[in-house]
Structures are given as structure tokens and as C-alpha cells.
Protein backbone atom coordinates (compact mmCIF):
# COMPACT_ATOMS: atom_id res chain seq x y z
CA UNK A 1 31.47 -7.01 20.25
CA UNK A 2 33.57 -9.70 20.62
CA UNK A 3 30.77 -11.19 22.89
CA UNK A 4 27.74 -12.88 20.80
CA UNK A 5 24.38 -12.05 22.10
CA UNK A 6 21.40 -14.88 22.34
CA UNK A 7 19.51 -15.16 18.88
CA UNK A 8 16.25 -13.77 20.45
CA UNK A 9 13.49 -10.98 19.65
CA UNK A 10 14.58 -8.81 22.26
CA UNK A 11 16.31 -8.81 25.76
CA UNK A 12 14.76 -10.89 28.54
CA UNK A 13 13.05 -9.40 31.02
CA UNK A 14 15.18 -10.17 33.76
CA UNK A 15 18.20 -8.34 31.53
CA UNK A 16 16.24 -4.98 31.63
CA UNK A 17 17.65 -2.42 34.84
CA UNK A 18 14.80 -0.89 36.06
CA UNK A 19 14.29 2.88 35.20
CA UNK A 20 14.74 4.60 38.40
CA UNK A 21 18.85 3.73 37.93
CA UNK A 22 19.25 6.24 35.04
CA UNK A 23 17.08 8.59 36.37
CA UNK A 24 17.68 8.53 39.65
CA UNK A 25 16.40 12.63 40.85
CA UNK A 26 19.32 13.46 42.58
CA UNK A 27 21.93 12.81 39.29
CA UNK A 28 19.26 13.77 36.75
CA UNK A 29 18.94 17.17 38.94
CA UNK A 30 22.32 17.90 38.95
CA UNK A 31 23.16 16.99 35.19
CA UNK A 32 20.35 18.72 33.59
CA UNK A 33 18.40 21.56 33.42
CA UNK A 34 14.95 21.06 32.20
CA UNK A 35 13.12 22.99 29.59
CA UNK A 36 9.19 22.79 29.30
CA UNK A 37 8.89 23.42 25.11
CA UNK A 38 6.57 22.75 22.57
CA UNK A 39 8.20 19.72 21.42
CA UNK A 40 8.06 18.43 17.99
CA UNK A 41 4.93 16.50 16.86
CA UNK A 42 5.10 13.77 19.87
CA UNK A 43 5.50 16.95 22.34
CA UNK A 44 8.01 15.76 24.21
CA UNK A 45 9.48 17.62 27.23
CA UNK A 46 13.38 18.66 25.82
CA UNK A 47 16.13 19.14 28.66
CA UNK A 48 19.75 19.30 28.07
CA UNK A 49 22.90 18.88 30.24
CA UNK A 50 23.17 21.33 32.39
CA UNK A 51 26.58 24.13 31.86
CA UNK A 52 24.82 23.71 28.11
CA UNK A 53 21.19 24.98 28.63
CA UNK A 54 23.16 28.47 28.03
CA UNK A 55 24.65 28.12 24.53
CA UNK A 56 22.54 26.18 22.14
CA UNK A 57 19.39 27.85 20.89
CA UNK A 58 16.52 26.23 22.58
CA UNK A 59 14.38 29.08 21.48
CA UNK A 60 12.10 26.78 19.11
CA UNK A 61 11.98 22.76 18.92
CA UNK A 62 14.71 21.35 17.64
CA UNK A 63 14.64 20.81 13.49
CA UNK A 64 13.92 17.75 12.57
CA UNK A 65 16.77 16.72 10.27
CA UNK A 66 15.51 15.54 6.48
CA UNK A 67 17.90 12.54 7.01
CA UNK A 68 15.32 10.94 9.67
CA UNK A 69 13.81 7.94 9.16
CA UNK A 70 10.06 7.58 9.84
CA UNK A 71 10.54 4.43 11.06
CA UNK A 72 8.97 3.12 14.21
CA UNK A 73 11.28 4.07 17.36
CA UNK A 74 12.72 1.42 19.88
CA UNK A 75 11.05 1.66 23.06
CA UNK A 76 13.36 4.06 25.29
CA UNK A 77 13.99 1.35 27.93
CA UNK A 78 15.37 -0.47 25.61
CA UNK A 79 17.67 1.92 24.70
CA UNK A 80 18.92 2.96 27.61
CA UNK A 81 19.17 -0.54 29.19
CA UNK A 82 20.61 -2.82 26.78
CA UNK A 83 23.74 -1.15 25.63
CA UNK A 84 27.63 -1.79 24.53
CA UNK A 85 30.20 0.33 27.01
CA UNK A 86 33.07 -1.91 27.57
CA UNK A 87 33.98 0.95 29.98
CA UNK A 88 31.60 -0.32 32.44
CA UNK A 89 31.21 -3.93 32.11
CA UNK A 90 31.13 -6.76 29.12
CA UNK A 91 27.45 -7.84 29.75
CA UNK A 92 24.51 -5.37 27.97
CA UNK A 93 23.16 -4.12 31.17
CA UNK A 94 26.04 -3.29 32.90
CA UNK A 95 26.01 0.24 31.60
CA UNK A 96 22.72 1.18 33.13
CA UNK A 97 23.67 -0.59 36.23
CA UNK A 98 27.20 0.96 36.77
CA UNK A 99 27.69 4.54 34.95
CA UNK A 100 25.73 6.50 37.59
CA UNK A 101 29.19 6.38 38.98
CA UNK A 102 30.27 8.97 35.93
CA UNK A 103 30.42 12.71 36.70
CA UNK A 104 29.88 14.43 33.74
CA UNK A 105 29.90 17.48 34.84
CA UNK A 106 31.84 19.88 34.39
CA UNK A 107 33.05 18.19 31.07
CA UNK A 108 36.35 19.38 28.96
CA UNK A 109 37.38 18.43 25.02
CA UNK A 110 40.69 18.42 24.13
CA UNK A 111 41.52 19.66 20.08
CA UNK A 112 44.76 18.85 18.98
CA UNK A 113 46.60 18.11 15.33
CA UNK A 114 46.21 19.76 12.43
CA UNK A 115 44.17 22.85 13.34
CA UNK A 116 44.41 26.08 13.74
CA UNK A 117 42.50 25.95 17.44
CA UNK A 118 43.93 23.33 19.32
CA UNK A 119 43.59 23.73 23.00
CA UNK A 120 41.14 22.03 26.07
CA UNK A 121 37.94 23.63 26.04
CA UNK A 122 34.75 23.71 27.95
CA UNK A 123 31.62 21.37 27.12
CA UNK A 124 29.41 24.50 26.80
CA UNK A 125 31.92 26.18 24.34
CA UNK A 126 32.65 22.75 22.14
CA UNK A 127 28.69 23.14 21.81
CA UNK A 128 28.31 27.51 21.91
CA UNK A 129 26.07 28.88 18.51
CA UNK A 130 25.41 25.21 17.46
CA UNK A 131 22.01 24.60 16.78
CA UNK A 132 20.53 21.41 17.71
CA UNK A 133 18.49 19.14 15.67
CA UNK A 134 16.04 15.66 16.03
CA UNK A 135 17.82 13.01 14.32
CA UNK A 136 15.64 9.69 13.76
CA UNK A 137 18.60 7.34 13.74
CA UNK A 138 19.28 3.57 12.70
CA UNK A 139 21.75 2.37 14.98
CA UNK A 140 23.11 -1.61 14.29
CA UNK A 141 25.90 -3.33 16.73
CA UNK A 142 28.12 -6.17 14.76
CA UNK A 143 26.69 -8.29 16.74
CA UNK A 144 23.11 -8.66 14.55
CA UNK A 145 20.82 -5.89 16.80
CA UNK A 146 19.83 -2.52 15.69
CA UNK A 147 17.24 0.22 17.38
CA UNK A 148 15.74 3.16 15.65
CA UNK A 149 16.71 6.07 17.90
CA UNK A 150 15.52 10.03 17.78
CA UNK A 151 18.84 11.30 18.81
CA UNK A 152 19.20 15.49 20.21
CA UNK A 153 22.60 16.57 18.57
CA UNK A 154 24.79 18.99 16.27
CA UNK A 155 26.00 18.14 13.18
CA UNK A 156 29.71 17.05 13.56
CA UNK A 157 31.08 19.11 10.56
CA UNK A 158 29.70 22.40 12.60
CA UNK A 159 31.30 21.76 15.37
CA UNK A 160 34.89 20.84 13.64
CA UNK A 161 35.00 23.59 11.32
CA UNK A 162 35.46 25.59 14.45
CA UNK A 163 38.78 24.14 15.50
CA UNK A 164 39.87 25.48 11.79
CA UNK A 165 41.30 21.77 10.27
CA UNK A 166 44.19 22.65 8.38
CA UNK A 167 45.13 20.87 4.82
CA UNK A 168 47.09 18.19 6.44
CA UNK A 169 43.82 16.45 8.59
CA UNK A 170 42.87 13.70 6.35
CA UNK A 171 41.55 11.82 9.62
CA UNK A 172 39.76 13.10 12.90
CA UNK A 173 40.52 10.70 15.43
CA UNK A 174 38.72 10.41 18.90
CA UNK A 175 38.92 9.24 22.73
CA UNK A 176 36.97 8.49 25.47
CA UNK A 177 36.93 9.19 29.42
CA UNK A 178 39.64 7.03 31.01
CA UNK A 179 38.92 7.25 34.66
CA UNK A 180 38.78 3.37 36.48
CA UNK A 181 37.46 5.27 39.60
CA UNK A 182 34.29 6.03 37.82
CA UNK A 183 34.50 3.30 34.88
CA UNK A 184 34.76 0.36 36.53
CA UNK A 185 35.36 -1.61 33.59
CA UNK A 186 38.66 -0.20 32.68
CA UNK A 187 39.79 -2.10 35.43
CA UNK A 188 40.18 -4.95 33.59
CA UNK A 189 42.26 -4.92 30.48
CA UNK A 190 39.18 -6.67 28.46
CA UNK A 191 40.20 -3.85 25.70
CA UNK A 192 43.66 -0.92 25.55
CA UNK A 193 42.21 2.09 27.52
CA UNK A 194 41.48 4.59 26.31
CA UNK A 195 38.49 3.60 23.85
CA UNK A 196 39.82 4.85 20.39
CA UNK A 197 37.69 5.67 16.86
CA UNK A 198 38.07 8.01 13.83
CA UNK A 199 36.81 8.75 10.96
CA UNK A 200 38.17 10.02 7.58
CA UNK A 201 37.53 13.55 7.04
CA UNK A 202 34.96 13.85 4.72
CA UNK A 203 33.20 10.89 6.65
CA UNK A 204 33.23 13.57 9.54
CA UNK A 205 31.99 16.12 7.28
CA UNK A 206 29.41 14.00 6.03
CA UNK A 207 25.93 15.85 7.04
CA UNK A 208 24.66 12.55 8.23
CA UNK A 209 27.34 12.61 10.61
CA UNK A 210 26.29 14.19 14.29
CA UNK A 211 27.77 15.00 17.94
CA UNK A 212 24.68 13.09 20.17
CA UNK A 213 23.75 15.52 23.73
CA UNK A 214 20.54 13.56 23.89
CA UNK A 215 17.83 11.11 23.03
CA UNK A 216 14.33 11.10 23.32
CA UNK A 217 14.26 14.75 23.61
CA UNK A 218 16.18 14.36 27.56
CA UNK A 219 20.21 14.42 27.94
CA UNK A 220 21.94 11.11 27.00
CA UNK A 221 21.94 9.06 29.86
CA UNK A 222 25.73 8.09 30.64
CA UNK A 223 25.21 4.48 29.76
CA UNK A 224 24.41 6.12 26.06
CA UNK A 225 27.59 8.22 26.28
CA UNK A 226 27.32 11.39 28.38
CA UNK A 227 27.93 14.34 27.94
CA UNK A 228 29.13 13.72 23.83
CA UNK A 229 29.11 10.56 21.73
CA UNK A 230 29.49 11.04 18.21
CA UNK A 231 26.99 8.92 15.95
CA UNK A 232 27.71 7.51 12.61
CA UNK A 233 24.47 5.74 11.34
CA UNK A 234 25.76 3.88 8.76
CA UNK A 235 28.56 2.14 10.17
CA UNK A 236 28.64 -0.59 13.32
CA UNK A 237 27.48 0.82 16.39
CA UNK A 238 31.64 0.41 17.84
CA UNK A 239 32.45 3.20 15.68
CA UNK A 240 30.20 5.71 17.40
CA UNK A 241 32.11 6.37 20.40
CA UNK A 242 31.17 7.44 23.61
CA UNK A 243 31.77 10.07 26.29
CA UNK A 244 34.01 11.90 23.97
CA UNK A 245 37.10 13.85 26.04
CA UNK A 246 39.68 14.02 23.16
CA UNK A 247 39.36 15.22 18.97
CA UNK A 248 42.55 14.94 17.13
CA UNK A 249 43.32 16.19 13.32
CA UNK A 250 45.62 13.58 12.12
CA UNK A 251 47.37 13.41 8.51
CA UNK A 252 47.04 9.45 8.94
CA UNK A 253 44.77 6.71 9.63
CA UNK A 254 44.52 6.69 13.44
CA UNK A 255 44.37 3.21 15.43
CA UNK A 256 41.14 2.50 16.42
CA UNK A 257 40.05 0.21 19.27
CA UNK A 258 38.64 -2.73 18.06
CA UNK A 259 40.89 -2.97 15.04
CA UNK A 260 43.75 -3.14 17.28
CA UNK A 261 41.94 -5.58 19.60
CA UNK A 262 41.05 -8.17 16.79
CA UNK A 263 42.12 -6.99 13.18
CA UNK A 264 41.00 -9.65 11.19
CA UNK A 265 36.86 -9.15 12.68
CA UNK A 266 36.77 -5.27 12.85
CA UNK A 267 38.53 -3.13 10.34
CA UNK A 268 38.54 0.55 10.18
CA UNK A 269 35.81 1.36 7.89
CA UNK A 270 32.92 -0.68 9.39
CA UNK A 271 30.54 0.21 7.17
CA UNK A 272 27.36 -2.16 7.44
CA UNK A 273 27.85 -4.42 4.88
CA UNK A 274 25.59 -7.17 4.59
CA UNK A 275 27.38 -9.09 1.89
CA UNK A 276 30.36 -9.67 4.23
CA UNK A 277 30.38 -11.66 7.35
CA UNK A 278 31.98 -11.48 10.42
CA UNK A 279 34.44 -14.43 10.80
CA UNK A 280 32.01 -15.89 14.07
CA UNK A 281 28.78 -15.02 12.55
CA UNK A 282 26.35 -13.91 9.40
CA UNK A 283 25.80 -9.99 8.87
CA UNK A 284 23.05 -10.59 6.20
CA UNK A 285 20.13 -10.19 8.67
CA UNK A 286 19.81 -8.24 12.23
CA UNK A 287 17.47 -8.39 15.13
CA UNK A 288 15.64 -5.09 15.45
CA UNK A 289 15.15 -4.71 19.30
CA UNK A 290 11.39 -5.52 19.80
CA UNK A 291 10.20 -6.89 17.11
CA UNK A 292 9.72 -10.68 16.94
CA UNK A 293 11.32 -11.98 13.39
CA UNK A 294 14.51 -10.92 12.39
CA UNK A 295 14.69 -8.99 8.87
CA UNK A 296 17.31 -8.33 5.84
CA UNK A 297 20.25 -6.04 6.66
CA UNK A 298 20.66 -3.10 4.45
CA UNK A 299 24.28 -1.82 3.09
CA UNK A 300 25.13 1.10 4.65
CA UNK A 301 22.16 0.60 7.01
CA UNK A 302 20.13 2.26 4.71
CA UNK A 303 21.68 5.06 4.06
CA UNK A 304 23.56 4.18 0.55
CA UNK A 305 21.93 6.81 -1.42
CA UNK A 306 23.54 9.54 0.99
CA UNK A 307 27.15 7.41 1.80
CA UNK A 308 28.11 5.02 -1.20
CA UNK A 309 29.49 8.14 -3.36
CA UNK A 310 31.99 7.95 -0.27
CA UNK A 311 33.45 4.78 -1.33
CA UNK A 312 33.48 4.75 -4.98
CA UNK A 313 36.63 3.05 -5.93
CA UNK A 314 37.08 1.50 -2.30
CA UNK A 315 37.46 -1.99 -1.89
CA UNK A 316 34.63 -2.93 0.60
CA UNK A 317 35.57 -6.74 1.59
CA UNK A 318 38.85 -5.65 1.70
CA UNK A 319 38.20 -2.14 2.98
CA UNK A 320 35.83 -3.48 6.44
């Protein structure tokens, strides 16, 4: 994020980790359990992590939300091997190269704040009675690139109405792994471990809003933020954080990463804004991962029919 990528159609060849790293038998057998469904109209095979094939309903494909867009999808490889986790290196294909190393299961989510359910619980009870659902996603970094990505998840507001929110959470704030044995990049101090977001509440609430378990019908590979990354597909791609161990109701804004790291580039909000540009570079136009010509960034990334009502009254070049 703070790092600007080349001004080029799409990763060079050379940049691209092979496939066998992510799904390498032996990991992919022990993660996930696999599930031969009638998929949805591509009929893809669905599998989820395994510990989680138990609780959601995988009785029928999962619902394709109304959000989705019928866009054309990035290629998968080019999803899963040209990504941002600081966690386990700087460079856009360290993630597929080095988070093998992460053991995702089992997998535990602390609640705490202002709820009524705080307490550390289980991956497969965070996710129990939740039905799952296809979400075809924009996703856009800060850095000019976006993909169009059919995300497997839960809607977020589902999952945190569980926990009971009391009055007082005007925030939910989240964390990340922190574990240098397995993420070698927190090794270096490049950002303050652990990776911090959050959202306001009714931003969380939002039905847009999702908890990811997968993509392209299959688990979420670590580099995309095993077990649980939230996605938020109308802000930066920073703000949807990965390989989620920590939800806190707070009553005020919480600090976030990259705000702390460089306030004046990444404010809280980061809404995609075209009309206001980072301080290094334009955010008027993006780079859509394998297509040749770059084309016209939209505010909210698209989704301002669904999201602006969110802001009305909000300073957004003040508010980034």
C-alpha cells in the first residue's frame, strides 16, 4: 500500500507462483473437506474448511446474493497469486509463496466490548446456522488494481447480531493472526503487529458487508485470508482484513493500521473515491487485473446506490 505497483495490464509472468503452492494435496487435505454439489450455473465443485463442513447448510448451492455483479471474473490465478498480506512479505507474490506456513486449523475468534456474548469461540461456532451465499465482488487496492471476485461467505451483520452488540458499540473493530513463526513478515516491523481495521456499525450491518470462507466456490486460500477475512466492496482493499482472530464492540473509533502507519494517505473511511487522490498517485482510474487498458474508477466502487445514504452529511475529502 505504501508500495506502488508497475503501471501495467496485469502481473508479469515471472511474478505469478505456480499453482501447486496453494494447493499443495497434503495442506488442501487437511484444511478442507470437499463437497461434490450441483454448483451454481458454472457448476463448480464447493468445499469448505474443514471443522466447518458441519455447521453451515451445504444442503443446496449457495444463493447467489442480488448484490453480485455480472461482471466478468478475474482469472483465479490471479487472485490467489498477486495479493497484499504485509504479514507475509511486502512484494505481491509473497503471500502465495510463504503462507503455506499458516495453520489454520483449528481456528478461535475472540468477541469482546460492548456485547452481551463476549468470550473466545470456535471457528465452526463463529460460523454455526449461518447460511452461506455467492458474492460476485469488486475488490480495488489504493494502489490503482481491482479484480472481480465470486467470494463463498456470510453476511457480517448475521454473524454479529449473535454476540448481542449492546447500545454503546458504535464501532466493530478487528485483528489479525500475530504469529512471526508462521507469518514471516511480522518479523520485520514494516507495519505495528497486529494488523488492525474497523468499521462503523451500521457499515458492519450494511448487507453488502460479508465474512469471506471462500472463493471460487473452494476455501480461501491463506494468502486470501484463511480461515475469515471480512470483505467490504466498496472501500480500499486494506480495509478488508485478513485471517480474522479478534472482533471488538467499541463505543469509539478504533485505530486502524494503515491510518496509524501514514495518516495523511489512508484515513479511516477509505471509501473509493475517485475524486480524491492519494498524495503519491491519481485514484481517478484503476487497472482491472487482465485486461489491457486501464478504465474510470467508480465512487464507492460501484456500489453508491446501496452505500452513499451512509455518508449523507459526511465530509468525504475530509472524511478518507
Amino acid at each position: 500500500m505504501l508500495i506502488r505497483t508497475r503501471d501495467t495490464s496485469a502481473p508479469a509472468a515471472s511474478e505469478i507462483t505456480p499453482e501447486p503452492i496453494y494447493r499443495d494435496r497434503r495442506r488442501f487435505l487437511r484444511q478442507a473437506g470437499q463437497f461434490a454439489v450441483a454448483g451454481a450455473a458454472a457448476g463448480w465443485l464447493r468445499t469448505v474448511p474443514a471443522g466447518v463442513t458441519d455447521v453451515l447448510d451445504l444442503e443446496s448451492s449457495p444463493r447467489r446474493a442480488k448484490f453480485s455483479t455480472d461482471e466478468p471474473l478475474t482469472a483465479e490465478d490471479s487472485v490467489t497469486t498477486y495479493n497484499n498480506f504485509y504479514e507475509f512479505g511486502t512484494g505481491k507474490t509473497d503471500p502465495a509463496q510463504y503462507a503455506d506456513a499458516l495453520v489454520t486449523e483449528p481456528w478461535s475468534v475472540t468477541v469482546a466490548g460492548a456485547c452481551e456474548k463476549p468470550g473466545t469461540y470456535a471457528l465452526e461456532d463463529v460460523l454455526r446456522g449461518l447460511a452461506p451465499e455467492e458474492r460476485i465482488y469488486r475488490l480495488r487496492c489504493v494502489e490503482g488494481w481491482s479484480m472481480v471476485i465470486p467470494w463463498l461467505g456470510v453476511p457480517l451483520a448475521a454473524l454479529l447480531k449473535r454476540y448481542q452488540p449492546t447500545s454503546a458499540a458504535r464501532y466493530v473493530a478487528f485483528q489479525t493472526l500475530y504469529d512471526p513463526d508462521q507469518m514471516r513478515g511480522q518479523r520485520r516491523s514494516v507495519l505495528e503487529w497486529p494488523y488492525r481495521e474497523g468499521l462503523r456499525m451500521d457499515e458492519a450491518m450494511h448487507p453488502l458487508t460479508i465474512m469471506a470462507v471462500g472463493l471460487y466456490g473452494k476455501p480461501l486460500p491463506n494468502q486470501n485470508g484463511a480461515p475469515l477475512r471480512l470483505v467490504v466492496p466498496w472501500k480500499y482493499g486494506f480495509k478488508s482484513i485478513k485471517s480474522i482472530v479478534r472482533i471488538e464492540f467499541t463505543e469509539t473509533e478504533p485505530p486502524t493500521t494503515w491510518n496509524m502507519m501514514a495518516p495523511r494517505e489512508y484515513g479511516f473511511y477509505a471509501n473509493v473515491n475517485p475524486q480524491v487522490d492519494h498524495p503519491r498517485w491519481s485514484q481517478s482510474r484503476e487497472r482491472r487485473i487482465g485486461k489491457l487498458f486501464r478504465q474510470d474508477t467508480l465512487m464507492f466502487n460501484g456500489y453508491g446506490e446501496q452505500v452513499a445514504s451512509l455518508y449523507r452529511g459526511l465530509d468525504l475529502r475530509r472524511n478518507y
